[in-house]
Protein backbone atom coordinates (compact mmCIF):
# COMPACT_ATOMS: atom_id res chain seq x y z
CA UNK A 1 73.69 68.10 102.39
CA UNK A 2 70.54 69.95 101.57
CA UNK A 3 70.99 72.87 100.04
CA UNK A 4 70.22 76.26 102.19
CA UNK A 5 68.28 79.64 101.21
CA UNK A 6 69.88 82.62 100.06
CA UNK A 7 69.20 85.24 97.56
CA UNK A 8 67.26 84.35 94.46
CA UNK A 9 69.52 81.89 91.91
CA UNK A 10 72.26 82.51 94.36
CA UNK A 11 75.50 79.88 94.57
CA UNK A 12 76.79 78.94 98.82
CA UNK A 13 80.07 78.12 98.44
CA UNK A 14 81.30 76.26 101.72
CA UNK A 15 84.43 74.32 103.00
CA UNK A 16 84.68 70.89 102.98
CA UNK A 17 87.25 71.37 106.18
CA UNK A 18 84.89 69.02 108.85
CA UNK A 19 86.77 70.87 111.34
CA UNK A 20 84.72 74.35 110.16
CA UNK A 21 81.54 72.39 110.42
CA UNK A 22 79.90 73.65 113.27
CA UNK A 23 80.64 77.72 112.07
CA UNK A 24 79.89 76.39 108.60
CA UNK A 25 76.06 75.58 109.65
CA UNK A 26 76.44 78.57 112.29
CA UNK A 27 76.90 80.72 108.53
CA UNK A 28 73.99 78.55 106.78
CA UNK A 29 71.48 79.26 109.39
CA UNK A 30 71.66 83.23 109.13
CA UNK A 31 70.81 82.64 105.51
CA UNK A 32 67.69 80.33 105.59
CA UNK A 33 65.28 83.30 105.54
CA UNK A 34 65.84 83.75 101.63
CA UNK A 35 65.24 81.47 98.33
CA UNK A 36 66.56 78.28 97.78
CA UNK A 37 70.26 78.13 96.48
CA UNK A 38 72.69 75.11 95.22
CA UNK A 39 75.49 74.23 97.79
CA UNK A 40 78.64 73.73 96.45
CA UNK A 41 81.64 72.26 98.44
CA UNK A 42 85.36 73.28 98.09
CA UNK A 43 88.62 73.58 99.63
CA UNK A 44 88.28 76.99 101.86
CA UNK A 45 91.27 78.48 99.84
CA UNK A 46 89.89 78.25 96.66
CA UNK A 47 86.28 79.89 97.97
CA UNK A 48 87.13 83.34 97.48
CA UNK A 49 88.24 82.77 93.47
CA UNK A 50 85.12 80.60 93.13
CA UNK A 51 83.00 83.30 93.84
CA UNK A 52 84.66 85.73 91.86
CA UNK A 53 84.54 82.75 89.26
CA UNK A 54 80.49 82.60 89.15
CA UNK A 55 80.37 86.44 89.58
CA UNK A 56 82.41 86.66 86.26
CA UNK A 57 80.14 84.19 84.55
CA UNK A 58 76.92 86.48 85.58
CA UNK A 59 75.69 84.27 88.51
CA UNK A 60 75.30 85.01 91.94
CA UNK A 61 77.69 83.76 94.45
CA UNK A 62 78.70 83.59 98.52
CA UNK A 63 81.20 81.84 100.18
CA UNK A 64 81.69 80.69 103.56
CA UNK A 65 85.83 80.58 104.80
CA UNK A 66 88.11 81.68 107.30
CA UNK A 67 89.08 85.00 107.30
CA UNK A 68 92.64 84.66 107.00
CA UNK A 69 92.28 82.30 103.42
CA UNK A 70 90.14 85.37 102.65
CA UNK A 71 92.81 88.04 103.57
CA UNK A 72 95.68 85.85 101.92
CA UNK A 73 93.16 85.52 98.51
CA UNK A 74 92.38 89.52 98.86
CA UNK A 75 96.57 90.13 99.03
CA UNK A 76 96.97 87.88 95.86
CA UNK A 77 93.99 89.18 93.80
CA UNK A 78 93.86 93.03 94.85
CA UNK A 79 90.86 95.15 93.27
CA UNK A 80 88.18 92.12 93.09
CA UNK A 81 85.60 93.87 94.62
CA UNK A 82 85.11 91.39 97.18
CA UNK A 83 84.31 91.93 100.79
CA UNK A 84 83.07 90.41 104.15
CA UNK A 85 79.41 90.59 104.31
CA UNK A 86 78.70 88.67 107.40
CA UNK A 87 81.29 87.95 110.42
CA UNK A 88 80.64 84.94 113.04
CA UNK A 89 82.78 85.23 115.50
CA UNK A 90 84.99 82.18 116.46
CA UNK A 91 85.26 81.37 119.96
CA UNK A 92 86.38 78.03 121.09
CA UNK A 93 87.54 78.12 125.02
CA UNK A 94 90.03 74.92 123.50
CA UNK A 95 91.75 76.96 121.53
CA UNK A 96 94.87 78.76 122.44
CA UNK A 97 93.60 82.12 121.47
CA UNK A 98 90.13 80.92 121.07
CA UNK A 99 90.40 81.27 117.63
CA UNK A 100 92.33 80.01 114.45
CA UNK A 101 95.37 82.60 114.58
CA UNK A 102 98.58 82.70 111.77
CA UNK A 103 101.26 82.79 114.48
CA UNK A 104 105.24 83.23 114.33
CA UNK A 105 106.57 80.37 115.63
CA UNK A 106 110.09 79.77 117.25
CA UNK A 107 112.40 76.84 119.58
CA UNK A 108 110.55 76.92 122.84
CA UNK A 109 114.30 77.26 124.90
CA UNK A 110 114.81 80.81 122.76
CA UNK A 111 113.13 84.38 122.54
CA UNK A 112 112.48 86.49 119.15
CA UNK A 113 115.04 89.23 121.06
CA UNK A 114 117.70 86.84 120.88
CA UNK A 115 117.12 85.20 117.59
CA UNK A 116 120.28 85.77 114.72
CA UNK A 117 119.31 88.29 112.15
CA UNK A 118 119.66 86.17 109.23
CA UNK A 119 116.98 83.43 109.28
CA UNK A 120 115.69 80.59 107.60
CA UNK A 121 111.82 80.53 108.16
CA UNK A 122 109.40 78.06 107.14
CA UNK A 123 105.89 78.69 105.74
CA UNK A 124 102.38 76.96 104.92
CA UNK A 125 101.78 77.22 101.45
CA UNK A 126 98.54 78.83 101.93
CA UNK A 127 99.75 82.16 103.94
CA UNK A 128 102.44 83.23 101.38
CA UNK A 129 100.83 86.15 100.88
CA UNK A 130 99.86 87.07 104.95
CA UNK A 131 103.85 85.89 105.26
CA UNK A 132 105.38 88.09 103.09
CA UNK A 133 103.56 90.98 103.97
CA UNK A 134 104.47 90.37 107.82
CA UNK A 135 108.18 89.58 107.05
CA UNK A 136 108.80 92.82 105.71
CA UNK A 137 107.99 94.33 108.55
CA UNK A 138 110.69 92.60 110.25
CA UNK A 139 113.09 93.07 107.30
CA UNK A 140 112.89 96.60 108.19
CA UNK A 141 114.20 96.27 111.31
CA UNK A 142 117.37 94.35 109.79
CA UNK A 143 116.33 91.02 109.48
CA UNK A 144 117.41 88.45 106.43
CA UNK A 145 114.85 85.97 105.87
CA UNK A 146 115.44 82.75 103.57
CA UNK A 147 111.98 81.40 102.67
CA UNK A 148 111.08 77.71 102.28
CA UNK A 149 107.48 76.62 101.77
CA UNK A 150 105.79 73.67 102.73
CA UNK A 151 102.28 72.22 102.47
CA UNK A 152 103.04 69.89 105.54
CA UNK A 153 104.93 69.48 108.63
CA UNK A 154 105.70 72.74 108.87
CA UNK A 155 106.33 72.75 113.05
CA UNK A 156 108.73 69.81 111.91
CA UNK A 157 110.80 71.47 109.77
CA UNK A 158 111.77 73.64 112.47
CA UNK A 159 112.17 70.91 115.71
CA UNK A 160 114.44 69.02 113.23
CA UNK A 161 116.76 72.18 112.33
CA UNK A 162 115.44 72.70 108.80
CA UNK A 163 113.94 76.45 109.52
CA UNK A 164 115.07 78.90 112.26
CA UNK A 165 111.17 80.15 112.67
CA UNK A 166 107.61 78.65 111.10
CA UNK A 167 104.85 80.74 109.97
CA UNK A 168 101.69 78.44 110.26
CA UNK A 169 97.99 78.46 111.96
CA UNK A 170 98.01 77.67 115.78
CA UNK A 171 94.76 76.07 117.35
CA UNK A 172 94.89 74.26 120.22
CA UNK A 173 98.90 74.55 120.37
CA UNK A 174 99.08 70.83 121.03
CA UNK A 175 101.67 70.26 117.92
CA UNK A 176 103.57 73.18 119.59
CA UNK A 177 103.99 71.32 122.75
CA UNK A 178 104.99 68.04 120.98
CA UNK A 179 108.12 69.70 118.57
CA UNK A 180 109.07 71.75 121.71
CA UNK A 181 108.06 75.28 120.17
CA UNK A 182 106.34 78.20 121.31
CA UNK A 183 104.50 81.45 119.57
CA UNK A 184 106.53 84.23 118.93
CA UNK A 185 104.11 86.65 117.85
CA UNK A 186 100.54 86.63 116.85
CA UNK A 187 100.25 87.16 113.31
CA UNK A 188 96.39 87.74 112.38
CA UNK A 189 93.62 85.70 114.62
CA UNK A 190 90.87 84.78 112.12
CA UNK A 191 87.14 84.34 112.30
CA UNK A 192 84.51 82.33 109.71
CA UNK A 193 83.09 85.04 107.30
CA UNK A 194 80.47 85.22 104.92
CA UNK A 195 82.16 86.85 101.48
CA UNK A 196 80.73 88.00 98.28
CA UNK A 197 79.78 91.00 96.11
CA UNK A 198 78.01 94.40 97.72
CA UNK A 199 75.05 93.51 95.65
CA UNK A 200 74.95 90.49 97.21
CA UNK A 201 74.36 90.76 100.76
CA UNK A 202 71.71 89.42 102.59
């Protein structure tokens, strides 16, 4: 792809993800009205730390991501200095909430209410952070929770009896339907952002 403008000798990093193309150009075109810059692709959860990564090294980075790989990074790595400089706002009618949102999942035939208080719950890889952080809320109303992670086949885990609950993104809630789940609770809903350094913004 040819690379977009940005602030002088600045780095874009940007997903690979083709399903965040279309608010990954939406991001690029708010930043054509500067210099030249290198485009670098990566996975969207290692964005954050790459831009810390040049900003350590004296260059000049931005990445593009979702805003809850950005939360979940900021949780891990507190104190970094970075922040959201830009927000597009995701809004897909085909989604469930019309956005990507970090749900609580359960069986479809149960409710939260009714739910045991010691649980086994099941958890993408990439919100351990977002997980934890949400779980202790519910911990403090009495719940047990046994974690398991997994960086697949999460909604699985809990249609075949492996994990009580599932803490995973929810899009168009088709995968719900098929393993006979529903959402329990909405966790964080997440738009694309623009992240980098305060000196940085455009």
């Amino acid at each position: 792809m040819k690379a977009k403008t940005t602030a002088n000798g600045t780095f874009i990093l940007v997903p690979k993800n083709s399903g965040l193309k279309e608010y990954r150009e939406k991001a690029l075109s708010l930043l054509e009205a500067h210099e030249r810059a290198k485009l670098i692709e990566a996975r969207g959860e290692d964005i954050p730390f790459l831009v810390q990564q040049f900003q350590t090294k004296g260059k000049k980075a931005i990445g593009l991501t979702g805003e809850d790989l950005f939360k979940e990074y900021c949780l891990e790595n507190r104190g970094t200095g970075l922040s959201i400089i830009r927000r597009i706002v995701w809004d897909d009618p085909g989604a469930m909430f019309r956005k990507p949102s970090l749900c609580l999942i359960g069986p479809l035939d149960k409710e939260q209410g009714s739910m045991p208080k010691e649980l086994t719950v099941a958890i993408n890889t990439k919100y351990r952070k977002l997980a934890k952080r949400y779980l202790n809320f519910l911990e403090r109303q009495g719940f047990v929770f046994k974690k398991i992670y997994m960086n697949g086949a999460v909604e699985t885990s809990c249609s075949e009896g492996i994990a009580d609950l599932v803490i995973d993104i929810v899009y168009t809630g088709k995968s719900l339907e098929k393993y006979g789940l529903k959402v329990f609770d909405n966790i964080l809903k997440s738009d694309f952002v623009i992240v980098g350094y305060k000196d940085d913004q455009t």
